[in-house]
Each structure stands twice: as C-alpha cells, then as structure tokens.
PDB file of N, CA and C in Angstrom:
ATOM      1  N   UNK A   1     -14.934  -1.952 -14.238  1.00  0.00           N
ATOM      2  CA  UNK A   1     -14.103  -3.051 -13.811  1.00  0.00           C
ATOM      3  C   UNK A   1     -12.758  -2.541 -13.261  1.00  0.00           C
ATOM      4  N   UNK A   2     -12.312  -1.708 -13.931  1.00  0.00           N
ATOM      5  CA  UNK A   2     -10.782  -0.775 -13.600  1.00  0.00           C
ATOM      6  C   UNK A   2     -11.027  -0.572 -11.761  1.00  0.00           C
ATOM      7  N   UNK A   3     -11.982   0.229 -12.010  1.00  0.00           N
ATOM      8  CA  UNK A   3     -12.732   0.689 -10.308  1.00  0.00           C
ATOM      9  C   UNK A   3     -12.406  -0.590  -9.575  1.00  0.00           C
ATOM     10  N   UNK A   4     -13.215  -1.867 -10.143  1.00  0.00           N
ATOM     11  CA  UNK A   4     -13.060  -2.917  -8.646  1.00  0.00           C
ATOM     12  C   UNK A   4     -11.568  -3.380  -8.477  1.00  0.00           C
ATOM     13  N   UNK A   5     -11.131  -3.289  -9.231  1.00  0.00           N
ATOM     14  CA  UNK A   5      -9.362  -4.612  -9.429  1.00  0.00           C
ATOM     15  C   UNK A   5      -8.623  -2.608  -8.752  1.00  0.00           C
ATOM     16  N   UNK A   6      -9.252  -1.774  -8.917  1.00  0.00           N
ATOM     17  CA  UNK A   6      -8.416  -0.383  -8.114  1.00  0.00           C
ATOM     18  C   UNK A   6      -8.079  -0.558  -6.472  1.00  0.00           C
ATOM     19  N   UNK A   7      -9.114  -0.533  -6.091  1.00  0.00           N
ATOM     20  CA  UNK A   7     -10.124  -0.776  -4.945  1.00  0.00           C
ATOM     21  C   UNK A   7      -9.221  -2.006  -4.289  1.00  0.00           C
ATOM     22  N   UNK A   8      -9.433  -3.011  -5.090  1.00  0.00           N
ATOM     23  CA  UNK A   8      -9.111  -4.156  -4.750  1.00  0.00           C
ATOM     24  C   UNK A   8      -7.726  -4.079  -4.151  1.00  0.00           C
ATOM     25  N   UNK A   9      -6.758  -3.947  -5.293  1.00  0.00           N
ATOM     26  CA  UNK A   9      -5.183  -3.370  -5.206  1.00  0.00           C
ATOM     27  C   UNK A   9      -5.033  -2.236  -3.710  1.00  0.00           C
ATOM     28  N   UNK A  10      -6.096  -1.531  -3.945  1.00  0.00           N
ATOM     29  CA  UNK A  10      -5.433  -0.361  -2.698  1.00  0.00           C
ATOM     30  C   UNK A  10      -5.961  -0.846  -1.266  1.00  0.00           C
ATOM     31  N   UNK A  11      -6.709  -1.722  -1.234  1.00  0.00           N
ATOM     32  CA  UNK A  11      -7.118  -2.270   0.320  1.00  0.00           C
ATOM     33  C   UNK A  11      -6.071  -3.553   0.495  1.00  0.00           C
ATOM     34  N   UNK A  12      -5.534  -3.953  -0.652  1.00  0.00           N
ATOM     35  CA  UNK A  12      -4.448  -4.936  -0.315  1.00  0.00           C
ATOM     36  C   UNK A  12      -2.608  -4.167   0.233  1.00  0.00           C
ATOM     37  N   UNK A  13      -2.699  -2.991  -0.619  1.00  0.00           N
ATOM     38  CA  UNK A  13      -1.603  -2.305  -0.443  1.00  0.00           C
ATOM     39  C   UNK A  13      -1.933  -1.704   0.980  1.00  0.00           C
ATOM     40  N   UNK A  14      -2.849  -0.949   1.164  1.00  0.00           N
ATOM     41  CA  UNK A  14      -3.144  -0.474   2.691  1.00  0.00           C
ATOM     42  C   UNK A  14      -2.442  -1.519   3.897  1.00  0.00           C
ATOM     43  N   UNK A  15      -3.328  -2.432   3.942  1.00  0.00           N
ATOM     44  CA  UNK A  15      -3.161  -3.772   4.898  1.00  0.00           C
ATOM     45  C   UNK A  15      -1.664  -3.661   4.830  1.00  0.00           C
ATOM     46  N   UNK A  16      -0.984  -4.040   3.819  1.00  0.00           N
ATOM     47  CA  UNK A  16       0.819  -4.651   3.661  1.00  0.00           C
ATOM     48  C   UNK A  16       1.319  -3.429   4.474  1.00  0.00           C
ATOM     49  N   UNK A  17       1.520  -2.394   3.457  1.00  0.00           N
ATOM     50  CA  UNK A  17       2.339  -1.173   4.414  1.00  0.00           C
ATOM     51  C   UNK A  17       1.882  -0.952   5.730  1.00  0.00           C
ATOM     52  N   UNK A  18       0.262  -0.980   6.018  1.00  0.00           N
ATOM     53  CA  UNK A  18       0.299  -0.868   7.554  1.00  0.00           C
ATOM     54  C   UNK A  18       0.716  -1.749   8.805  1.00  0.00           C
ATOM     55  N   UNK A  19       0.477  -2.960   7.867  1.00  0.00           N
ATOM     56  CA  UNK A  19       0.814  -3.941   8.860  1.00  0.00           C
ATOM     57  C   UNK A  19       2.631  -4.136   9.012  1.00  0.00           C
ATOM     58  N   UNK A  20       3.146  -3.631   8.216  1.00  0.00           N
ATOM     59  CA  UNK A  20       4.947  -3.554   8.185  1.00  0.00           C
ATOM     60  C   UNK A  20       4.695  -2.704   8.855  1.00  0.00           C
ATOM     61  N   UNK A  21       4.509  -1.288   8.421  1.00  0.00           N
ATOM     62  CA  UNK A  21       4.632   0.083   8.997  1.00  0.00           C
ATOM     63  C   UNK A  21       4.300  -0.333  10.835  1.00  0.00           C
ATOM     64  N   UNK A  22       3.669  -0.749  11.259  1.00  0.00           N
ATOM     65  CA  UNK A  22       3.034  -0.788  12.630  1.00  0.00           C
ATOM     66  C   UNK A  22       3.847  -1.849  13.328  1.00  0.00           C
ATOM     67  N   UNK A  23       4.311  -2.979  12.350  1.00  0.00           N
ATOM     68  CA  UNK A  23       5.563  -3.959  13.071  1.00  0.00           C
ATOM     69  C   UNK A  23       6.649  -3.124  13.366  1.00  0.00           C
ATOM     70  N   UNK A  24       7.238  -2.214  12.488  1.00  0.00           N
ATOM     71  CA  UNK A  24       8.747  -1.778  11.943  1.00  0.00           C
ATOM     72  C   UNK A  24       8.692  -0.618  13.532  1.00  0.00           C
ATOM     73  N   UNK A  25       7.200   0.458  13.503  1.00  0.00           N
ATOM     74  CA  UNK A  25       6.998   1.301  14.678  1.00  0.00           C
ATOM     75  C   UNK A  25       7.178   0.572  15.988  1.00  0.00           C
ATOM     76  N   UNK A  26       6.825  -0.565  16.108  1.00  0.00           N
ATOM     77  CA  UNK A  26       6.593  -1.624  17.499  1.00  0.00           C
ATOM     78  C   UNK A  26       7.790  -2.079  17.922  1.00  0.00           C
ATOM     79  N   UNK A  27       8.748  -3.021  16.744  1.00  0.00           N
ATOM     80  CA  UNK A  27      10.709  -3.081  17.309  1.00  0.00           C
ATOM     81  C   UNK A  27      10.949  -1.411  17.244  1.00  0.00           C
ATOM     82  N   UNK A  28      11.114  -0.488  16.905  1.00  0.00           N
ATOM     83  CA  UNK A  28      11.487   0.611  17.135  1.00  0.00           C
ATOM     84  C   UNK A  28      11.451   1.380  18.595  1.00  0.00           C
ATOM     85  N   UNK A  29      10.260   1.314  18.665  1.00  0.00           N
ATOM     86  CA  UNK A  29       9.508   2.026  20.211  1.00  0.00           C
ATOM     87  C   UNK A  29       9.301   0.927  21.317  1.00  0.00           C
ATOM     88  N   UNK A  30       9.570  -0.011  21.248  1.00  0.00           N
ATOM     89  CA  UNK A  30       9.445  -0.527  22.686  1.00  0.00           C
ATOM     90  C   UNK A  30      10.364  -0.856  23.334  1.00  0.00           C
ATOM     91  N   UNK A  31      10.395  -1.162  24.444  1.00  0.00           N
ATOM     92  CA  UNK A  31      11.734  -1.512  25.699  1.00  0.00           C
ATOM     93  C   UNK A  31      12.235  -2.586  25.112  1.00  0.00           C
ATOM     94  N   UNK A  32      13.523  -2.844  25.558  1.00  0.00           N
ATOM     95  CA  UNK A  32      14.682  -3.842  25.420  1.00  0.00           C
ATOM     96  C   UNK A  32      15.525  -4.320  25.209  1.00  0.00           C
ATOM     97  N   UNK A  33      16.294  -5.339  25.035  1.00  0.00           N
ATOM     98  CA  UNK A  33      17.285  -5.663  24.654  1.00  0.00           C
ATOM     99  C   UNK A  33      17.468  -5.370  22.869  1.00  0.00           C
ATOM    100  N   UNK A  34      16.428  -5.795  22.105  1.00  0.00           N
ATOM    101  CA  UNK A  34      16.419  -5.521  20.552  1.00  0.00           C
ATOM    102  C   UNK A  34      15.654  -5.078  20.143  1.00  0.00           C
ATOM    103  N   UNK A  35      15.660  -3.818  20.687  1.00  0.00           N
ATOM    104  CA  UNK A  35      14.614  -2.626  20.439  1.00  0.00           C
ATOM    105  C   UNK A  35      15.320  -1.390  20.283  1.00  0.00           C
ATOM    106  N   UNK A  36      15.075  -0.268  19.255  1.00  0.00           N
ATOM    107  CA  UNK A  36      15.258   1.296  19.529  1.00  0.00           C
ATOM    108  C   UNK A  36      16.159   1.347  18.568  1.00  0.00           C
ATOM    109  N   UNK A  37      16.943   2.643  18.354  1.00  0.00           N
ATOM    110  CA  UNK A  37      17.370   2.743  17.433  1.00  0.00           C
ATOM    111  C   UNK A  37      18.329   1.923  16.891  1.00  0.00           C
ATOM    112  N   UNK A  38      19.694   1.289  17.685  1.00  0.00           N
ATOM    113  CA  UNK A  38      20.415   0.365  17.264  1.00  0.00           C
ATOM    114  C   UNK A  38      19.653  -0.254  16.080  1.00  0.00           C
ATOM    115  N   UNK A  39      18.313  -0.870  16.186  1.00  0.00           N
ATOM    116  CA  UNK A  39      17.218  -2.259  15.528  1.00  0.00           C
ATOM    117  C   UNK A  39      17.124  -1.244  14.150  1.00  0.00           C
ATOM    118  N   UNK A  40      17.696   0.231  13.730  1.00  0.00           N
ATOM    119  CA  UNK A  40      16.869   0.803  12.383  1.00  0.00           C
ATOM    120  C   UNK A  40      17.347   0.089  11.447  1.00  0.00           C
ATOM    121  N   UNK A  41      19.172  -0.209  11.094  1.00  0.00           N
ATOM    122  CA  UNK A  41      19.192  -1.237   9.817  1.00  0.00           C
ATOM    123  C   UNK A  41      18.310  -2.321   9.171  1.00  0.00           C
ATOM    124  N   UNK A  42      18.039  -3.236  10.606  1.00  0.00           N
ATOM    125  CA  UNK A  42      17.566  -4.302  10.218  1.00  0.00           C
ATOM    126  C   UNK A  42      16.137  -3.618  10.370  1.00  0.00           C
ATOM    127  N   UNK A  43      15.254  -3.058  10.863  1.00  0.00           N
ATOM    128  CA  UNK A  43      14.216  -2.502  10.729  1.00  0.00           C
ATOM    129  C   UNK A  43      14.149  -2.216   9.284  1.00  0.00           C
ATOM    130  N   UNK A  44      14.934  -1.038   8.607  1.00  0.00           N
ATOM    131  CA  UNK A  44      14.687  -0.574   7.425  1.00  0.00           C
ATOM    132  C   UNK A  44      14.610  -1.591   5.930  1.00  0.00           C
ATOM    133  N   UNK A  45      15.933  -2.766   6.414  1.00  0.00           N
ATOM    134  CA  UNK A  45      15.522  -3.839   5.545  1.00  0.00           C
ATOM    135  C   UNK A  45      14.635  -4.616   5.690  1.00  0.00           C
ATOM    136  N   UNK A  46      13.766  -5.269   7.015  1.00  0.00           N
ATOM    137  CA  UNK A  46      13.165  -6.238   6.924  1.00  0.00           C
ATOM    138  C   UNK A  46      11.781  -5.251   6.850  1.00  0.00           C
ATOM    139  N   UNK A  47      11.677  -4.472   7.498  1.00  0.00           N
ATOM    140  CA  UNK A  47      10.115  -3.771   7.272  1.00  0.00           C
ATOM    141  C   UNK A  47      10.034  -2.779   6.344  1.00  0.00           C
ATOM    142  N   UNK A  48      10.876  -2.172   5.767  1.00  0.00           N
ATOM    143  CA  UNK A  48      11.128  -1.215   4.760  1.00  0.00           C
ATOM    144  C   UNK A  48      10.280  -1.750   3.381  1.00  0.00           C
ATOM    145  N   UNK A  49      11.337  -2.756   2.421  1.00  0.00           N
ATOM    146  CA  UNK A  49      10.487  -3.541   1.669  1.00  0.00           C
ATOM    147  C   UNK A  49       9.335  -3.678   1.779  1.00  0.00           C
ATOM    148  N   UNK A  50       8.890  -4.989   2.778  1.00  0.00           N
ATOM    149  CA  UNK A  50       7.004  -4.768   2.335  1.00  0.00           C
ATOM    150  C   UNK A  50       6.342  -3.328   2.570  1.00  0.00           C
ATOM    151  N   UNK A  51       7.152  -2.522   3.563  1.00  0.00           N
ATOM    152  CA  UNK A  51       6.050  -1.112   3.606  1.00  0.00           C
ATOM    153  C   UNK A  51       6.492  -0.573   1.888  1.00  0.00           C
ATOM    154  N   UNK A  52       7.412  -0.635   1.046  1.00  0.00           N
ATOM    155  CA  UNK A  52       7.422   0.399   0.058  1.00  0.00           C
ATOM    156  C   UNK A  52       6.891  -0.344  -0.802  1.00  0.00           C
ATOM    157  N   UNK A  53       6.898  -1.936  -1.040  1.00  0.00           N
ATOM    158  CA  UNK A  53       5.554  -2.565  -2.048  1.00  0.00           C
ATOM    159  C   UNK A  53       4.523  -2.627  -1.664  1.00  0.00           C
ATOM    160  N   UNK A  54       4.072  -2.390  -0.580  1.00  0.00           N
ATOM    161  CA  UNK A  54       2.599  -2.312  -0.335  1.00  0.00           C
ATOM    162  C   UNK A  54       2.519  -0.390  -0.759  1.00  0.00           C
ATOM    163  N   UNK A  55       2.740   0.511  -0.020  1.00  0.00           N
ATOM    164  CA  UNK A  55       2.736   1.439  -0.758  1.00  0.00           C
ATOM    165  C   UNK A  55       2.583   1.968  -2.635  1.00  0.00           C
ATOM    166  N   UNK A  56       3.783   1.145  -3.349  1.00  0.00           N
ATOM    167  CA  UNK A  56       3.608   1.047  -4.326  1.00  0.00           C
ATOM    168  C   UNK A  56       2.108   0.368  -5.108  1.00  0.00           C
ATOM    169  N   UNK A  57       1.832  -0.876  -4.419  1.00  0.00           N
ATOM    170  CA  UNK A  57       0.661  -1.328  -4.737  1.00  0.00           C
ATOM    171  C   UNK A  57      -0.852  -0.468  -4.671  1.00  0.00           C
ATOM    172  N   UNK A  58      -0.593   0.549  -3.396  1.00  0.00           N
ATOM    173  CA  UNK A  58      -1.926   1.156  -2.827  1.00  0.00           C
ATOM    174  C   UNK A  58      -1.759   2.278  -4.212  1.00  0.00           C
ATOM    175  N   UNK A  59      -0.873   3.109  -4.148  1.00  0.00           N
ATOM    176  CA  UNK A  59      -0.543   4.172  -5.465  1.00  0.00           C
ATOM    177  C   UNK A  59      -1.295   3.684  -6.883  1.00  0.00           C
ATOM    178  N   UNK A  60      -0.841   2.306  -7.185  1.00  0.00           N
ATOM    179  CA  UNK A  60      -1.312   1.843  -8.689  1.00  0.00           C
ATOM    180  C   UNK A  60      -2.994   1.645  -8.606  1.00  0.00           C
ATOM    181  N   UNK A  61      -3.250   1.460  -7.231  1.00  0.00           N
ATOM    182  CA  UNK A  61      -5.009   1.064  -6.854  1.00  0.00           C
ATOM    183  C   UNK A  61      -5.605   2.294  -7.146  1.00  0.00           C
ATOM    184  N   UNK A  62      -5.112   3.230  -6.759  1.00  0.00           N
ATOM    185  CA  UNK A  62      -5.373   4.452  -6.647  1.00  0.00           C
ATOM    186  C   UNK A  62      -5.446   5.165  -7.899  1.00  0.00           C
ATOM    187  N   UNK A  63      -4.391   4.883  -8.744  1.00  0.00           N
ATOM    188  CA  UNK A  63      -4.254   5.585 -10.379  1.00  0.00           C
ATOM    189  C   UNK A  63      -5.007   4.976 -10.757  1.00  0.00           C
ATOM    190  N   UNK A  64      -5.555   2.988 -10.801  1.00  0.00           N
ATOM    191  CA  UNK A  64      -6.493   2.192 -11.162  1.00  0.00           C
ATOM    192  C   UNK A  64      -7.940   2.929 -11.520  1.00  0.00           C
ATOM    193  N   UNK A  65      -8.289   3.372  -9.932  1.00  0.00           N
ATOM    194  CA  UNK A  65      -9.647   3.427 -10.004  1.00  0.00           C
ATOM    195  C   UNK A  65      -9.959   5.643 -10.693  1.00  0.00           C
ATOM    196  N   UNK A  66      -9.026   6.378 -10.260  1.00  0.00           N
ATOM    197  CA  UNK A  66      -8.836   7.131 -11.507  1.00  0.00           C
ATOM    198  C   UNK A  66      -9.161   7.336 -12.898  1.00  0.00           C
ATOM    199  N   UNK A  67      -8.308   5.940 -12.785  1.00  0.00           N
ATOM    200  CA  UNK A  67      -8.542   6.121 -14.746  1.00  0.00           C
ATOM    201  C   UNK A  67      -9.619   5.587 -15.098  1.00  0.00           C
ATOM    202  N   UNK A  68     -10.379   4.394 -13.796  1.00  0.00           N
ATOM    203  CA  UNK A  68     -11.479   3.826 -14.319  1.00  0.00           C
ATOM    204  C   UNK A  68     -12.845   5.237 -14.518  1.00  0.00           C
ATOM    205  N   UNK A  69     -12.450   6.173 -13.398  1.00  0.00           N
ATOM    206  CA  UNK A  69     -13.457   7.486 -13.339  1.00  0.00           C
ATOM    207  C   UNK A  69     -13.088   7.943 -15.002  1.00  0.00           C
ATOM    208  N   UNK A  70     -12.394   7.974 -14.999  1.00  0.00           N
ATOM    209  CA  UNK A  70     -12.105   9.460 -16.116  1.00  0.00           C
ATOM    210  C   UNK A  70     -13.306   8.172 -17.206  1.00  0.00           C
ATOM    211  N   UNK A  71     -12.602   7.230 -17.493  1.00  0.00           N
ATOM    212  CA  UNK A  71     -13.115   6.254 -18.620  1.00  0.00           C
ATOM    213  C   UNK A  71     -14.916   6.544 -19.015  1.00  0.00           C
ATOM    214  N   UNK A  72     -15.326   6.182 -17.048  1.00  0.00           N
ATOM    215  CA  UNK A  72     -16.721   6.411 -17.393  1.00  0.00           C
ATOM    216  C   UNK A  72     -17.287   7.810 -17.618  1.00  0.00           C
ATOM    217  N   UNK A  73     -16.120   8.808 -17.244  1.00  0.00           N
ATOM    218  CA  UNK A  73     -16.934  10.572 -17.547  1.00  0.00           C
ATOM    219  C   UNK A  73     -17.255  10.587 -19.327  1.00  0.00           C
ATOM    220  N   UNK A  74     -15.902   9.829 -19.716  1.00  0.00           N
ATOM    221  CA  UNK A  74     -15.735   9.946 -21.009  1.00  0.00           C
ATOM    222  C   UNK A  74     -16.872   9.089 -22.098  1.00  0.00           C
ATOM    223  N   UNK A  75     -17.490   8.280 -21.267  1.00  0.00           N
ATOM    224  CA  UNK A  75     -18.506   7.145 -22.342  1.00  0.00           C
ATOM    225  C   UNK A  75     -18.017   5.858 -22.391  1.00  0.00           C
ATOM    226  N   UNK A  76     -16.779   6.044 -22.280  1.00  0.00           N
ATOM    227  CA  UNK A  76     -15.912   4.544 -22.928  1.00  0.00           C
ATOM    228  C   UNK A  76     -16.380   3.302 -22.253  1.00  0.00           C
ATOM    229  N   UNK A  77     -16.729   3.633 -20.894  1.00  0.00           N
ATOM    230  CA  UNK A  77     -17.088   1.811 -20.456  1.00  0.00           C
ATOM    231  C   UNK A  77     -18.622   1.775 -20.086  1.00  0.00           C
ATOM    232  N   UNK A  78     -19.288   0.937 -20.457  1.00  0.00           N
ATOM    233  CA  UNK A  78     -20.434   0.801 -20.357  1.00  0.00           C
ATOM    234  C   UNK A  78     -20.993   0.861 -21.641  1.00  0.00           C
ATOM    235  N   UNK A  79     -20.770   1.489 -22.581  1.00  0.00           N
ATOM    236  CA  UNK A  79     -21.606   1.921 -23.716  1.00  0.00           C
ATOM    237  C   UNK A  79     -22.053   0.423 -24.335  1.00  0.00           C
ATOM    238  N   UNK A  80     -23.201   0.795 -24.920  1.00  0.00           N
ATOM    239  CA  UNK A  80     -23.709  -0.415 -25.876  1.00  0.00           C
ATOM    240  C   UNK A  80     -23.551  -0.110 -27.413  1.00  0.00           C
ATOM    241  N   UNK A  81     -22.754   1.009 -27.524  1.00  0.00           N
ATOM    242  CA  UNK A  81     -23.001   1.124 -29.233  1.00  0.00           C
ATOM    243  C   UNK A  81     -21.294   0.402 -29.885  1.00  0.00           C
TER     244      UNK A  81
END
C-alpha cells in the first residue's frame, strides 16, 4: 500500500514542479515587454513555491515507495501469520 499512495504522491509532485518549472522557464525565455531577467523576482516567488512543493512532494513519493520496498524484503507486509 506504501508503494501505491508513493507512486501516487510522486506523479502528483512531478506534474506540479514541472508544470511551474516549464511556466517559470516560458516568462523567463521569451520576447517582451514582461519577459527575461528583470521577470526573476516575481518569477522566483510566483513559480518558485509550487516548483519547491511539488518537488518536496515527489521526494516524500519517492522515500514512500522505498520504505514500502524495504517493508516487503523484510516480510512485514503481506504476511498472514
């Protein structure tokens, strides 16, 4: 169970940070008036946040499904006794 709610957590964290991460790259790099570096403050606050909780989220998915491995090397989940 650790495994699915892991899994679960790190395809939700993926999505968040990439989808900030790929907004925050897009005002950064493109032509214009409110674009390029001037835009990094408000870049770093408005896309910063969700990229470092989605990050954070993908990390805990990741330790999630970990510990769910180690659990089953060890016997602990599944057993019937």
């Amino acid at each position: 169970m650790k495994e699915t709610w892991g899994g679960l957590l790190l395809a939700v964290g993926i999505l968040i940070a990439g989808g900030s991460g790929l907004c925050s790259m897009a005002v950064l790099f493109t032509p214009g008036e409110y674009s390029g570096w001037k835009m990094w403050p408000t870049v770093a606050l408005v896309g910063g946040i969700p990229f470092a909780v989605g990050t954070a989220i993908a990390l805990g998915g990741r330790a999630l499904i970990r510990s769910g491995r180690g659990d089953v090397r060890n016997g602990e989940e599944g057993s019937s006794e």
